[in-house]
C-alpha atoms as a PDB file:
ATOM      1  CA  UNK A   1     268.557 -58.184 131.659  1.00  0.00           C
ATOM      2  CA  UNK A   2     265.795 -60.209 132.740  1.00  0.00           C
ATOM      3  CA  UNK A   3     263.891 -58.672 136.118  1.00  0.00           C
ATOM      4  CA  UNK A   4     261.066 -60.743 137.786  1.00  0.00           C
ATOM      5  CA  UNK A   5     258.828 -59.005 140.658  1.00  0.00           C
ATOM      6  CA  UNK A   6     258.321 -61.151 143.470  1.00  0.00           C
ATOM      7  CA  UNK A   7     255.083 -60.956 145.109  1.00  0.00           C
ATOM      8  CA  UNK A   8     252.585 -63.261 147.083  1.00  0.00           C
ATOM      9  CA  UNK A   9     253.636 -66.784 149.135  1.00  0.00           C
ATOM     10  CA  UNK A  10     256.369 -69.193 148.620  1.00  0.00           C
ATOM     11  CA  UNK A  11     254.787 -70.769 145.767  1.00  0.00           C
ATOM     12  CA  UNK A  12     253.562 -68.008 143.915  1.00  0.00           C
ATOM     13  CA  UNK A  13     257.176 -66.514 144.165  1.00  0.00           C
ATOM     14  CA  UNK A  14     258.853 -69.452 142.371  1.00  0.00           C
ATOM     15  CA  UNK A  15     256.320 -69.594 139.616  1.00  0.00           C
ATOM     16  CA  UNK A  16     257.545 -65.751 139.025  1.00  0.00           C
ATOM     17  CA  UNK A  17     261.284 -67.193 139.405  1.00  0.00           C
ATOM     18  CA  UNK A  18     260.660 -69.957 137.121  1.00  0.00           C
ATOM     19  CA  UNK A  19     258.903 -68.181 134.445  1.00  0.00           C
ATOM     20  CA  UNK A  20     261.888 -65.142 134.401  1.00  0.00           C
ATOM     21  CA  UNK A  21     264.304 -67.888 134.893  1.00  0.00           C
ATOM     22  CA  UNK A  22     263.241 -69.469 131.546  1.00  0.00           C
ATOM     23  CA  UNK A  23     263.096 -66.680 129.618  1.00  0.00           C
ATOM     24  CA  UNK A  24     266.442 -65.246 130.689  1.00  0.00           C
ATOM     25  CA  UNK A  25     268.062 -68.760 129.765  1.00  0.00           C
ATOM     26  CA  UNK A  26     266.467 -68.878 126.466  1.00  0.00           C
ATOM     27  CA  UNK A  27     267.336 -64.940 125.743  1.00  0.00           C
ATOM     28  CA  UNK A  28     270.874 -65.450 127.092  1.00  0.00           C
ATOM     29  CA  UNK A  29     270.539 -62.528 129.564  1.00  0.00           C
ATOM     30  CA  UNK A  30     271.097 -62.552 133.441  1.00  0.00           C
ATOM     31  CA  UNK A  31     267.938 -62.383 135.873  1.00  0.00           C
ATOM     32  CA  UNK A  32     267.535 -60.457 138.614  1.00  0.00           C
ATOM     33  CA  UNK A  33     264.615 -60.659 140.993  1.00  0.00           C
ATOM     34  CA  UNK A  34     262.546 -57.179 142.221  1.00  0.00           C
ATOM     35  CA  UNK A  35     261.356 -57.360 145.799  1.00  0.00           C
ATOM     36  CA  UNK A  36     260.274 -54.032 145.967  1.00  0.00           C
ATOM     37  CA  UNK A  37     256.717 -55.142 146.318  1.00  0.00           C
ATOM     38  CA  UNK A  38     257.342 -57.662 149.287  1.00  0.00           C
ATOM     39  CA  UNK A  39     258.692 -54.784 151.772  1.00  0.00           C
ATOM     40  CA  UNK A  40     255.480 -54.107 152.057  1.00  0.00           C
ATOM     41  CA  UNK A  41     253.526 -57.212 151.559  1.00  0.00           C
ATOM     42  CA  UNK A  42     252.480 -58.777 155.126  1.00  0.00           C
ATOM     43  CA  UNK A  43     250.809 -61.888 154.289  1.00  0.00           C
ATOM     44  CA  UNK A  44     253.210 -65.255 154.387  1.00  0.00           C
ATOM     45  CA  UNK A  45     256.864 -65.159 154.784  1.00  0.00           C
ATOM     46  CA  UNK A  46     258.314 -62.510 152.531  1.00  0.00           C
ATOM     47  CA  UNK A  47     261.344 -63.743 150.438  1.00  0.00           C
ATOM     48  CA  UNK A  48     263.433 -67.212 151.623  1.00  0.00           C
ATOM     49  CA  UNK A  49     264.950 -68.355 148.486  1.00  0.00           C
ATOM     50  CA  UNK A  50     268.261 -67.965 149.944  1.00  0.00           C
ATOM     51  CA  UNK A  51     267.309 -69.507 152.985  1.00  0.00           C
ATOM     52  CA  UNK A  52     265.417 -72.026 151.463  1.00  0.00           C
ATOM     53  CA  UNK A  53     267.501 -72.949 148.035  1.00  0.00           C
ATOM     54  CA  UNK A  54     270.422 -74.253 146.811  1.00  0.00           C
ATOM     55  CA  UNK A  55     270.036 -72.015 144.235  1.00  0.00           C
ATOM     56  CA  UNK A  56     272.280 -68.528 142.881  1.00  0.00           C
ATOM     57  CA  UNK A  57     269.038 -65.931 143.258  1.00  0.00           C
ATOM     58  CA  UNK A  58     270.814 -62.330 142.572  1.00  0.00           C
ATOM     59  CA  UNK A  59     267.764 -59.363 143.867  1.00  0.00           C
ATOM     60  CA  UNK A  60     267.840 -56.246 141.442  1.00  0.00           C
ATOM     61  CA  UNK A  61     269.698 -52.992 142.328  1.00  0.00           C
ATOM     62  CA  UNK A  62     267.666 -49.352 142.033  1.00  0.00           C
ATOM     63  CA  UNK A  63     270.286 -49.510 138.890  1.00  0.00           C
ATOM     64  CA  UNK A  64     268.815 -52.681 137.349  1.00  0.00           C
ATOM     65  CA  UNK A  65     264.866 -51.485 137.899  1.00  0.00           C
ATOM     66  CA  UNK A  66     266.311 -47.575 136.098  1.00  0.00           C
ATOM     67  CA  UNK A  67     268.042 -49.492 133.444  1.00  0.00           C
ATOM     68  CA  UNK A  68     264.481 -51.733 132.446  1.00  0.00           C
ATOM     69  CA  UNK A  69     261.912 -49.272 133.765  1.00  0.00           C
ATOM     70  CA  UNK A  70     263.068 -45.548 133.991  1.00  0.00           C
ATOM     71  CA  UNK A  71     261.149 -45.975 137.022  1.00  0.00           C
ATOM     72  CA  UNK A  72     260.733 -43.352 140.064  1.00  0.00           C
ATOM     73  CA  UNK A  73     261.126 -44.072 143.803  1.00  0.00           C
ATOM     74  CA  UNK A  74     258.478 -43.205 146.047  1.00  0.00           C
ATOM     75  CA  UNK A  75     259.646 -41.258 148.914  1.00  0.00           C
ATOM     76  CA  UNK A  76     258.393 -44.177 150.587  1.00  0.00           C
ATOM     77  CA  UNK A  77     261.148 -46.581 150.590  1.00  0.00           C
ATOM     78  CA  UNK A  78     258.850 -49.242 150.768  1.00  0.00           C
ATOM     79  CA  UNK A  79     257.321 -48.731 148.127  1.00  0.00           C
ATOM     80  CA  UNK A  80     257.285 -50.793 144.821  1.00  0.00           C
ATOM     81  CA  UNK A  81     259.243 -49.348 141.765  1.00  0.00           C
ATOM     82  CA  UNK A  82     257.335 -47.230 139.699  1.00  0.00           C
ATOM     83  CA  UNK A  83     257.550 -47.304 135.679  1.00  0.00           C
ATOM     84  CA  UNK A  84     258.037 -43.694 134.335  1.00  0.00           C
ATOM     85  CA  UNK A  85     254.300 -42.883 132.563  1.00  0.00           C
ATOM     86  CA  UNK A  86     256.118 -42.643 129.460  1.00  0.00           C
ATOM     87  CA  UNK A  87     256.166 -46.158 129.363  1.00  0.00           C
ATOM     88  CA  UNK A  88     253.407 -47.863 129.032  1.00  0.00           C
ATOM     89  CA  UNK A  89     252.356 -51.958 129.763  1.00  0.00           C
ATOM     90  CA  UNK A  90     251.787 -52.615 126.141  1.00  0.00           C
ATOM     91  CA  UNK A  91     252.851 -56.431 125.923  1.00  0.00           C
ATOM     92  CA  UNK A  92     255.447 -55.030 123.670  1.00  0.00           C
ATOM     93  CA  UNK A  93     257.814 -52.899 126.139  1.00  0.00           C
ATOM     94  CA  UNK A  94     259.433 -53.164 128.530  1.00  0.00           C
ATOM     95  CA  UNK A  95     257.281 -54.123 131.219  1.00  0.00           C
ATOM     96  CA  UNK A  96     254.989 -56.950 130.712  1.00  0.00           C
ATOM     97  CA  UNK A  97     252.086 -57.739 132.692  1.00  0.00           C
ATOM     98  CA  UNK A  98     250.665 -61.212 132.512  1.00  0.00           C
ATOM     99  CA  UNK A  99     247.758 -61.169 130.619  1.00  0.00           C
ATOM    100  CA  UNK A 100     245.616 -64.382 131.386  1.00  0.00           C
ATOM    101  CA  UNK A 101     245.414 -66.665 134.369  1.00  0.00           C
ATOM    102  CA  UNK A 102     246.370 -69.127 131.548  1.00  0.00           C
ATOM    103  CA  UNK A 103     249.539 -69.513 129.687  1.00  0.00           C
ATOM    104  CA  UNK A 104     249.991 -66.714 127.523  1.00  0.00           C
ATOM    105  CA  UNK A 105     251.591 -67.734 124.079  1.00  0.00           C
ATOM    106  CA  UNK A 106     253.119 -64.123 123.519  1.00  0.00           C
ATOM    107  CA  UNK A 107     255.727 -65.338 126.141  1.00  0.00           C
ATOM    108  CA  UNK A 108     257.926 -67.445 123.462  1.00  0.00           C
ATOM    109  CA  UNK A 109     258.004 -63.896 121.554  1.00  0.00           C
ATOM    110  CA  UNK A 110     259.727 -61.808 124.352  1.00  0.00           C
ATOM    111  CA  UNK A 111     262.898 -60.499 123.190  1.00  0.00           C
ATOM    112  CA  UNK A 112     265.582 -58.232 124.951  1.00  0.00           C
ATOM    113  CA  UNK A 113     265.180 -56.691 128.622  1.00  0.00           C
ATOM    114  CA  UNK A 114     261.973 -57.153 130.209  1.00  0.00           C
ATOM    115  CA  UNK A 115     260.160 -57.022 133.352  1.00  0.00           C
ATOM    116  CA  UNK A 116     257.836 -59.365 134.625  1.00  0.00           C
ATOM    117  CA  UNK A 117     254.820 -58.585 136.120  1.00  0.00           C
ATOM    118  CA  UNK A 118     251.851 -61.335 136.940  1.00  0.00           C
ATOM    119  CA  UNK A 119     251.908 -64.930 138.591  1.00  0.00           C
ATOM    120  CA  UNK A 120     253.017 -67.094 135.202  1.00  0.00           C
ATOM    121  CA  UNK A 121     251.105 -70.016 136.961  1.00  0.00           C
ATOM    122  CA  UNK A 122     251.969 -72.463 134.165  1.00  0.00           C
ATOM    123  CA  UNK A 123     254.892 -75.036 134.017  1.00  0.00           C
ATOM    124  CA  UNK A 124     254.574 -73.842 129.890  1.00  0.00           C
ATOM    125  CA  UNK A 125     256.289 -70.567 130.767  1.00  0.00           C
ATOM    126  CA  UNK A 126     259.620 -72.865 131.788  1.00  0.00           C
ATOM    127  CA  UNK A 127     259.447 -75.724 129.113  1.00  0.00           C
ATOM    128  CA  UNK A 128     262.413 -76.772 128.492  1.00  0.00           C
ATOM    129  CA  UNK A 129     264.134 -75.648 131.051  1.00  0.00           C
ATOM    130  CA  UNK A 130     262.879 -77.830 134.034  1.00  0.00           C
ATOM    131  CA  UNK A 131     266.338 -78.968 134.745  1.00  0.00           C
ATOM    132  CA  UNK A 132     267.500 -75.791 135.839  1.00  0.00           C
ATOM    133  CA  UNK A 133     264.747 -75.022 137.539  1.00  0.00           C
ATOM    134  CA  UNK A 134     265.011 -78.076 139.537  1.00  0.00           C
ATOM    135  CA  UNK A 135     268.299 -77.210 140.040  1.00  0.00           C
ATOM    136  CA  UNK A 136     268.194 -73.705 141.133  1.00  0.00           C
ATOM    137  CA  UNK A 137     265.076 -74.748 143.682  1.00  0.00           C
ATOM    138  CA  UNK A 138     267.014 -77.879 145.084  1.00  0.00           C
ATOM    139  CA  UNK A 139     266.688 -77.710 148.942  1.00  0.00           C
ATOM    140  CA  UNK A 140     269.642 -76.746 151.069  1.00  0.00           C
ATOM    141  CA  UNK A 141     268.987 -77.790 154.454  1.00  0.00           C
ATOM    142  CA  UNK A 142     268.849 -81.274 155.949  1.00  0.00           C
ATOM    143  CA  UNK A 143     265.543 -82.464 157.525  1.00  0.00           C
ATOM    144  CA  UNK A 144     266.195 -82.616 161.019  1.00  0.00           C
ATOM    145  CA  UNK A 145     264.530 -83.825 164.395  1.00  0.00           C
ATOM    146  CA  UNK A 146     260.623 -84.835 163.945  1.00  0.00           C
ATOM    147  CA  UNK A 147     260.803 -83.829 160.101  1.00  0.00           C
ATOM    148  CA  UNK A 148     263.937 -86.293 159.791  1.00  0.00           C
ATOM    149  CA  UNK A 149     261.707 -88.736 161.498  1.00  0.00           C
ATOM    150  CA  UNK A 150     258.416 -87.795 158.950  1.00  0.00           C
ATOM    151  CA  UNK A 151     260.948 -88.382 156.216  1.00  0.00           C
ATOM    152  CA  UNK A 152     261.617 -92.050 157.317  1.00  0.00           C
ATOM    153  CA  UNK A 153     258.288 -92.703 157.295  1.00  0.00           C
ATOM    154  CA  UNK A 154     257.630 -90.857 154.001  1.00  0.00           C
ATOM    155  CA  UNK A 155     260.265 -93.260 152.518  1.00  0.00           C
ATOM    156  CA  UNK A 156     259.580 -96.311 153.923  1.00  0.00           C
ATOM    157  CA  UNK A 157     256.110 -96.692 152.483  1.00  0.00           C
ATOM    158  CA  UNK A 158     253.608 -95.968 149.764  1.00  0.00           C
ATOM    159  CA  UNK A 159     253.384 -92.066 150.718  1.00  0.00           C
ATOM    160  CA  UNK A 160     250.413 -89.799 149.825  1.00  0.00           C
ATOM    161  CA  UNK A 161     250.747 -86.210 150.643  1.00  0.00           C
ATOM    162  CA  UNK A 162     247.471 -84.191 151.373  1.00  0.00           C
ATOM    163  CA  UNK A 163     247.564 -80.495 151.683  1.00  0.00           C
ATOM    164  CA  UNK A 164     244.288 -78.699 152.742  1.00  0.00           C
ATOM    165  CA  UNK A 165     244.693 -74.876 152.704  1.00  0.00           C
ATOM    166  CA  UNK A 166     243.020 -72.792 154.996  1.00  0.00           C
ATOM    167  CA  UNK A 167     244.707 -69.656 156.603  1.00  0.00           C
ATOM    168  CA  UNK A 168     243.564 -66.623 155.045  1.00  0.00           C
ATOM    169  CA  UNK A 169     241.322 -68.806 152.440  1.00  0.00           C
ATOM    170  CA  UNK A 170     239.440 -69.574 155.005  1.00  0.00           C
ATOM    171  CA  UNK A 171     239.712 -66.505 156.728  1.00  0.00           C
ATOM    172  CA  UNK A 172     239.770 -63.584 154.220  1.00  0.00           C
ATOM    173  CA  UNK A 173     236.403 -62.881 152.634  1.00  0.00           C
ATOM    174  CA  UNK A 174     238.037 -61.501 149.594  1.00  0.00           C
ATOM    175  CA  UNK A 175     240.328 -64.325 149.314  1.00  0.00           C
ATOM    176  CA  UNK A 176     237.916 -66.882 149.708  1.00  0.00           C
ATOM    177  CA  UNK A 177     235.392 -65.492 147.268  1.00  0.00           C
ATOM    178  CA  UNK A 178     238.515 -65.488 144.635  1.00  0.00           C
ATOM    179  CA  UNK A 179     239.952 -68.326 145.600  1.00  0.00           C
ATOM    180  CA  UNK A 180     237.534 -70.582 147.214  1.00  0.00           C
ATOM    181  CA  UNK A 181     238.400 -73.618 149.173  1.00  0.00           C
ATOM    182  CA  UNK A 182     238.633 -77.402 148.546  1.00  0.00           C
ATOM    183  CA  UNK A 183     235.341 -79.129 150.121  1.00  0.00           C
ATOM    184  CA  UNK A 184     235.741 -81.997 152.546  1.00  0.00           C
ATOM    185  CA  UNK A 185     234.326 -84.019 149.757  1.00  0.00           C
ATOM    186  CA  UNK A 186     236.963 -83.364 147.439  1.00  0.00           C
ATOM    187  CA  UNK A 187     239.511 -84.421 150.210  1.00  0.00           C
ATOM    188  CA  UNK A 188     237.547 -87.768 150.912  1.00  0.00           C
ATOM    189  CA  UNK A 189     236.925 -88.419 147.269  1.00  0.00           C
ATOM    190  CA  UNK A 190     240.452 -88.470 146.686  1.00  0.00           C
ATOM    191  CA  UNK A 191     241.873 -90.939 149.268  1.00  0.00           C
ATOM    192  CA  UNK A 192     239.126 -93.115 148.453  1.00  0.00           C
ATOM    193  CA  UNK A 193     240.584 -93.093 144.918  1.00  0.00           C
ATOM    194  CA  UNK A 194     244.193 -93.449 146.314  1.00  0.00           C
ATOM    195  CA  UNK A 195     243.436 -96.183 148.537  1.00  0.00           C
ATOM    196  CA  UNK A 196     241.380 -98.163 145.854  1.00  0.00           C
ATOM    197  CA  UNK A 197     244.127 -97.827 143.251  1.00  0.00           C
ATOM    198  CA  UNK A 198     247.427 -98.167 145.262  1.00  0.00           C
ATOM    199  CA  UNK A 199     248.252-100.865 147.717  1.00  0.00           C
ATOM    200  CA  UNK A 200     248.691 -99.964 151.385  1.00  0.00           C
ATOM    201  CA  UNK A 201     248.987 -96.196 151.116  1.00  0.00           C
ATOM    202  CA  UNK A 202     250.066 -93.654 153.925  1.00  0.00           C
ATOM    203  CA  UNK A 203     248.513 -90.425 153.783  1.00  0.00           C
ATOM    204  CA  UNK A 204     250.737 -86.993 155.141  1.00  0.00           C
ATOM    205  CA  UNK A 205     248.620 -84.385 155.993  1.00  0.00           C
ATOM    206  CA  UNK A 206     249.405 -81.033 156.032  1.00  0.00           C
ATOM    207  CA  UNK A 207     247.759 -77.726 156.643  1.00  0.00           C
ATOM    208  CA  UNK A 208     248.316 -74.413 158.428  1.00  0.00           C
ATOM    209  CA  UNK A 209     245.109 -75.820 160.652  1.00  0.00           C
ATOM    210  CA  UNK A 210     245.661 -78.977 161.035  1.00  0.00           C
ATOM    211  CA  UNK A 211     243.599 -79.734 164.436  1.00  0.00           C
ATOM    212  CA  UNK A 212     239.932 -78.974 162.156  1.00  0.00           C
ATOM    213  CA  UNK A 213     241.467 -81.241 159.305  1.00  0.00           C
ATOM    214  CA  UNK A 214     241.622 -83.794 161.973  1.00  0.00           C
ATOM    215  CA  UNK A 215     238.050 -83.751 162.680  1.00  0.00           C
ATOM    216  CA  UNK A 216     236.782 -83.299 159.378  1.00  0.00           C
ATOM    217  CA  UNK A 217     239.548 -86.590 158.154  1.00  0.00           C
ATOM    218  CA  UNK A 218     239.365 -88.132 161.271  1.00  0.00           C
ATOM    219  CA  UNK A 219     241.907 -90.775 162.734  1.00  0.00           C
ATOM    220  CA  UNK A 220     243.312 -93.655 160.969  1.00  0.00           C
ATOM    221  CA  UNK A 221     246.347 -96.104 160.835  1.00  0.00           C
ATOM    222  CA  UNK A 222     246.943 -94.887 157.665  1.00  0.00           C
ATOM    223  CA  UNK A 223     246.644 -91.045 157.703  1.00  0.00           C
ATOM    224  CA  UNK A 224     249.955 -88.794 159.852  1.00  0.00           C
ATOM    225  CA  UNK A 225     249.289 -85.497 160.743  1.00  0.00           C
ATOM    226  CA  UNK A 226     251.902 -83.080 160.259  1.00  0.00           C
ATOM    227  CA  UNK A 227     251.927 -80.117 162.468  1.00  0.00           C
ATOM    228  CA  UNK A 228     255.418 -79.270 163.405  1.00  0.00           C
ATOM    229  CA  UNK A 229     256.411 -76.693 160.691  1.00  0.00           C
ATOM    230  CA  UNK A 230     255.151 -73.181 161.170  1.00  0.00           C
ATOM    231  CA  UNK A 231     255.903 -69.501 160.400  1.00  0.00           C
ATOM    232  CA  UNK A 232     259.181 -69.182 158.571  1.00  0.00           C
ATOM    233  CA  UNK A 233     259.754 -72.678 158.549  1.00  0.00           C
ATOM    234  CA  UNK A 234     256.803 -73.394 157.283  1.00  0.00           C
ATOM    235  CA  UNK A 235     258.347 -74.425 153.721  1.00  0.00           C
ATOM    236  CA  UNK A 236     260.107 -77.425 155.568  1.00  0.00           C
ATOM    237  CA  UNK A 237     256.220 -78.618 154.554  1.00  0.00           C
ATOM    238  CA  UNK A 238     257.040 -78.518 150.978  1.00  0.00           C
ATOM    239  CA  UNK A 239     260.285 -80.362 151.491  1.00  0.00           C
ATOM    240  CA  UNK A 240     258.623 -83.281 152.733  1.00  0.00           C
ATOM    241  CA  UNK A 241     255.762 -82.850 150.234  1.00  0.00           C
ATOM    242  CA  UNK A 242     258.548 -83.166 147.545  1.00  0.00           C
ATOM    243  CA  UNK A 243     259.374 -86.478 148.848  1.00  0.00           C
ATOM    244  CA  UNK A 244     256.487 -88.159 148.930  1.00  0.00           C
ATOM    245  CA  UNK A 245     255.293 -90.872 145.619  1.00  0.00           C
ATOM    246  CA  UNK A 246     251.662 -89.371 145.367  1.00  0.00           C
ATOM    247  CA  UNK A 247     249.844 -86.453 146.006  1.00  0.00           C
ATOM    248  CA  UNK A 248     246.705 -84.900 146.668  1.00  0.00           C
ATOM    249  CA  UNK A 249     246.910 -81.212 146.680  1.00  0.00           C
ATOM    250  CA  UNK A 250     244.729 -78.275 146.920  1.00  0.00           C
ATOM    251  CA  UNK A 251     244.274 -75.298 144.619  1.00  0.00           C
ATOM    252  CA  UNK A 252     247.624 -73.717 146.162  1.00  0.00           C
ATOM    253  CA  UNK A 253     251.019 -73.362 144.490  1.00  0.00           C
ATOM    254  CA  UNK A 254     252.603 -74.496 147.753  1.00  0.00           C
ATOM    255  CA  UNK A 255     251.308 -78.273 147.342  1.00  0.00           C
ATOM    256  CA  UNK A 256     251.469 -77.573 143.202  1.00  0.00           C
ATOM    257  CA  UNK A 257     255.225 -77.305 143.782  1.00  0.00           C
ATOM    258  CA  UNK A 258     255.360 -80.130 146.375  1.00  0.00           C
ATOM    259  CA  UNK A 259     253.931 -81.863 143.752  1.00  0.00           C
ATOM    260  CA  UNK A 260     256.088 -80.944 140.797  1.00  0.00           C
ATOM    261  CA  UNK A 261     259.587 -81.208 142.635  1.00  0.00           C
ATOM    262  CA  UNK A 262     258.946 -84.928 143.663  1.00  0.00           C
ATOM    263  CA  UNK A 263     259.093 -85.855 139.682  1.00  0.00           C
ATOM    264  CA  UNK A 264     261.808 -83.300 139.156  1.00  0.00           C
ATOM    265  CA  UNK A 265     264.037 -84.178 142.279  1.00  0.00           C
ATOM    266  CA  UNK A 266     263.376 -87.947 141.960  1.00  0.00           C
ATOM    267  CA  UNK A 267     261.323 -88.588 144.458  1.00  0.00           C
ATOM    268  CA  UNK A 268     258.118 -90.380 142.322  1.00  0.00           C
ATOM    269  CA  UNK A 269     258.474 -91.716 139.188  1.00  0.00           C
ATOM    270  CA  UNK A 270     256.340 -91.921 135.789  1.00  0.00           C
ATOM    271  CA  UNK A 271     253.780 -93.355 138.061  1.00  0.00           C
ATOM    272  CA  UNK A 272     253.124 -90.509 140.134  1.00  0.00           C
ATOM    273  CA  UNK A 273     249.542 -89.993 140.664  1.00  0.00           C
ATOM    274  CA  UNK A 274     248.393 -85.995 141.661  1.00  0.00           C
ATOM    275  CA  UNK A 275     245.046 -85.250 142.333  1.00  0.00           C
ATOM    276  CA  UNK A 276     244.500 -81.646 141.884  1.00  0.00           C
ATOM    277  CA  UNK A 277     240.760 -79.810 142.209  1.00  0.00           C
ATOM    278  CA  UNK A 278     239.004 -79.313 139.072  1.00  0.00           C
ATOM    279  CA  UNK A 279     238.041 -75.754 140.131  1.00  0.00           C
ATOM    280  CA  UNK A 280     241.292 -73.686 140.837  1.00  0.00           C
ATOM    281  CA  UNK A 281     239.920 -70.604 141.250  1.00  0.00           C
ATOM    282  CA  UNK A 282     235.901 -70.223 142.694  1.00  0.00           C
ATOM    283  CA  UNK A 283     235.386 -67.009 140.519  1.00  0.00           C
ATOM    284  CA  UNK A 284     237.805 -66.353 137.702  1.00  0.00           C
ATOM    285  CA  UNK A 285     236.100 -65.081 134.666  1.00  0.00           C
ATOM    286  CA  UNK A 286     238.118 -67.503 132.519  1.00  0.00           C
ATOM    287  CA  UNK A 287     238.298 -71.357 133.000  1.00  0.00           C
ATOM    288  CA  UNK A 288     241.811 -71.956 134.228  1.00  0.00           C
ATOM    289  CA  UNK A 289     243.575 -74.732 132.433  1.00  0.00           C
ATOM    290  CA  UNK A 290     247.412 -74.178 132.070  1.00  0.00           C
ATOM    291  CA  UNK A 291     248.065 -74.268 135.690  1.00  0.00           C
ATOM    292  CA  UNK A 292     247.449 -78.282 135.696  1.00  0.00           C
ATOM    293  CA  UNK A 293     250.284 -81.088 134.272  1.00  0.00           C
ATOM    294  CA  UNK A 294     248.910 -82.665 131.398  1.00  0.00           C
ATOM    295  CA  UNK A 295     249.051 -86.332 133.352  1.00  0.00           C
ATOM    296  CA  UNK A 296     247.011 -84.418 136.516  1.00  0.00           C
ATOM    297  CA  UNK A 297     243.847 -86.016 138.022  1.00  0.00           C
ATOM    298  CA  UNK A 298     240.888 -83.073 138.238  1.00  0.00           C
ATOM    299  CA  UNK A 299     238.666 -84.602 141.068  1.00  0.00           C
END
C-alpha cells in the first residue's frame, strides 16, 4: 500500500496525489490518501477531491497508517499520525520525506509500502502516467451561471489566463519572505509578450484580490476580470483556467495545474504558450528547476 499525506491548498494536494498516484501504479499497489494533517490545517479549503473530481480518491483508515507506520494517535484526534520512533525517515523505510524542492531521482527506486511525506512539486514524479492522472483529476461539475458564461467567452477566442496570487502571500510575513510574490512587472512583461506573439488575445484574470489587480492592470477591451468564485468554490477558478489556450501563471500550484490540465484535458494544443516566473520561490537555498515543463517560458 501506497499512503500519500495531504497537506497545504488545492494545488499542493494534487501534486502529493499525483506523485503517490504514480508510484502506486508503477508498484502495482493501491493508494490511499492521509488527511490527518488537514484536520488541523486552517489555511485554504481543506480536502475537495471528491467534490471537485471525477476521480476514485479512497482516504486511509487508522488501519492503513498502523499497517505503513506503526504509528501512535495523539489523544488529540486532530492530530497528524505519528511514526513509532523506532522508525526512522531514512529514505529507505517506510516513510519517506521529500528531500529537495527538486525532483528527487531516489523516487524511481521506491519499492513496497511507503508513505509520502513532502510536496513532490515536479510533473517527473508522475511520468508516464499523465493519463491517469488526467483522468483521476477530470472535473465533475458543469460550469454554471456567470462561469458558464466566462467559459463561452474563454472558447470563443484566443484565451490567456492570468493568475496573480496574493492572499496570505501578500499577507503572511513568513509566507511572503518564502515565497515571495510576482512583481507587476512580471505581469506586464508577459502580456506584452502574449499580445506581440499571438493575434487578438483575451486575457482572464484571476486572483483572490482581484479589485488591486485591477488598478495595478488597469482596464482594457482585451483583459476580463474574474471575481465570482470564492471560498470553497474557489477551484471553479482552476476549471476555467484549464480551459483556456495560453497562460500566464504565478509561482502557485493552483495556476501550475490550470496550466497543465489544459494540455492534458485538451483544451490547448502543442502550441500552448505558459509563462511561468523565473524565481519560484524568493528564498529557497537551492535553485528550483523541476517544478517548470521543459517547453515553459521563465519571464
Amino acid at each position: 500500500m501506497i499512503i500519500t499525506r495531504l497537506i497545504g491548498g488545492l494545488g499542493n494536494q494534487m501534486f502529493q496525489y499525483a506523485a503517490g498516484c504514480a508510484l502506486a501504479h508503477r508498484t502495482g499497489q493501491d493508494l490511499r490518501l492521509d488527511l490527518t494533517s488537514l484536520r488541523k490545517y486552517n489555511l485554504h479549503q481543506g480536502y475537495q477531491f471528491d467534490q471537485i473530481f471525477k476521480g476514485d480518491f479512497r482516504v486511509a483508515s487508522k488501519l492503513d497508517l498502523f499497517k505503513i507506520l506503526r504509528f501512535r494517535m495523539q489523544r488529540d484526534t486532530r492530530g497528524s499520525a505519528s511514526p513509532d520512533p523506532k522508525f526512522f525517515d531514512k529514505q529507505s523505510g517506510p516513510k519517506i520525506k521529500q528531500p529537495t524542492h527538486n525532483y528527487w531521482h531516489g523516487f524511481t527506486d521506491l519499492s513496497g509500502g511507503k508513505y509520502l511525506s513532502g510536496y513532490w512539486q515536479s510533473a517527473k514524479y508522475f511520468e508516464g502516467s499523465e493519463d491517469i492522472i488526467a483522468q483521476q483529476f477530470a472535473f465533475k461539475e458543469p460550469l454554471i451561471g456567470h462561469n458558464k458564461h466566462i467559459f463561452g467567452m474563454i472558447s470563443d477566442t484566443i484565451s490567456v489566463s492570468v493568475h496573480v496570487r496574493r492572499g496570505d502571500y501578500a499577507t503572511n510575513p513568513n509566507v511572503t519572505a518564502f515565497h515571495g510574490i510576482c512583481g507587476w512587472d512580471y505581469y506586464h512583461k508577459s502580456m506584452s509578450h502574449m499580445r506581440e506573439t499571438l493575434v487578438r488575445p483575451h486575457f482572464f484574470v484571476f486572483s483572490d484580490d482581484v479589485e488591486e489587480v485591477r488598478h495595478e492592470l488597469g482596464q482594457s477591451k482585451d483583459v476580463t476580470y474574474v471575481n465570482e468564485n470564492h471560498g470553497r468554490y474557489s477551484y471553479r477558478d482552476m476549471m476555467l483556467m484549464s480551459h483556456c489556450k495560453h497562460h500566464i501563471i504565478a509561482n502557485s500550484s493552483f495556476s501550475w495545474w490550470g496550466a497543465w490540465l489544459a494540455k492534458a484535458h485538451g483544451a490547448a494544443d502543442d502550441g500552448q504558450i505558459v509563462i511561468s516566473p523565473k524565481k519560484w520561490f524568493a528564498n529557497s537555498p537551492e535553485k528550483i528547476e523541476d517544478i517548470y515543463m521543459h517547453n515553459w517560458l521563465r519571464f
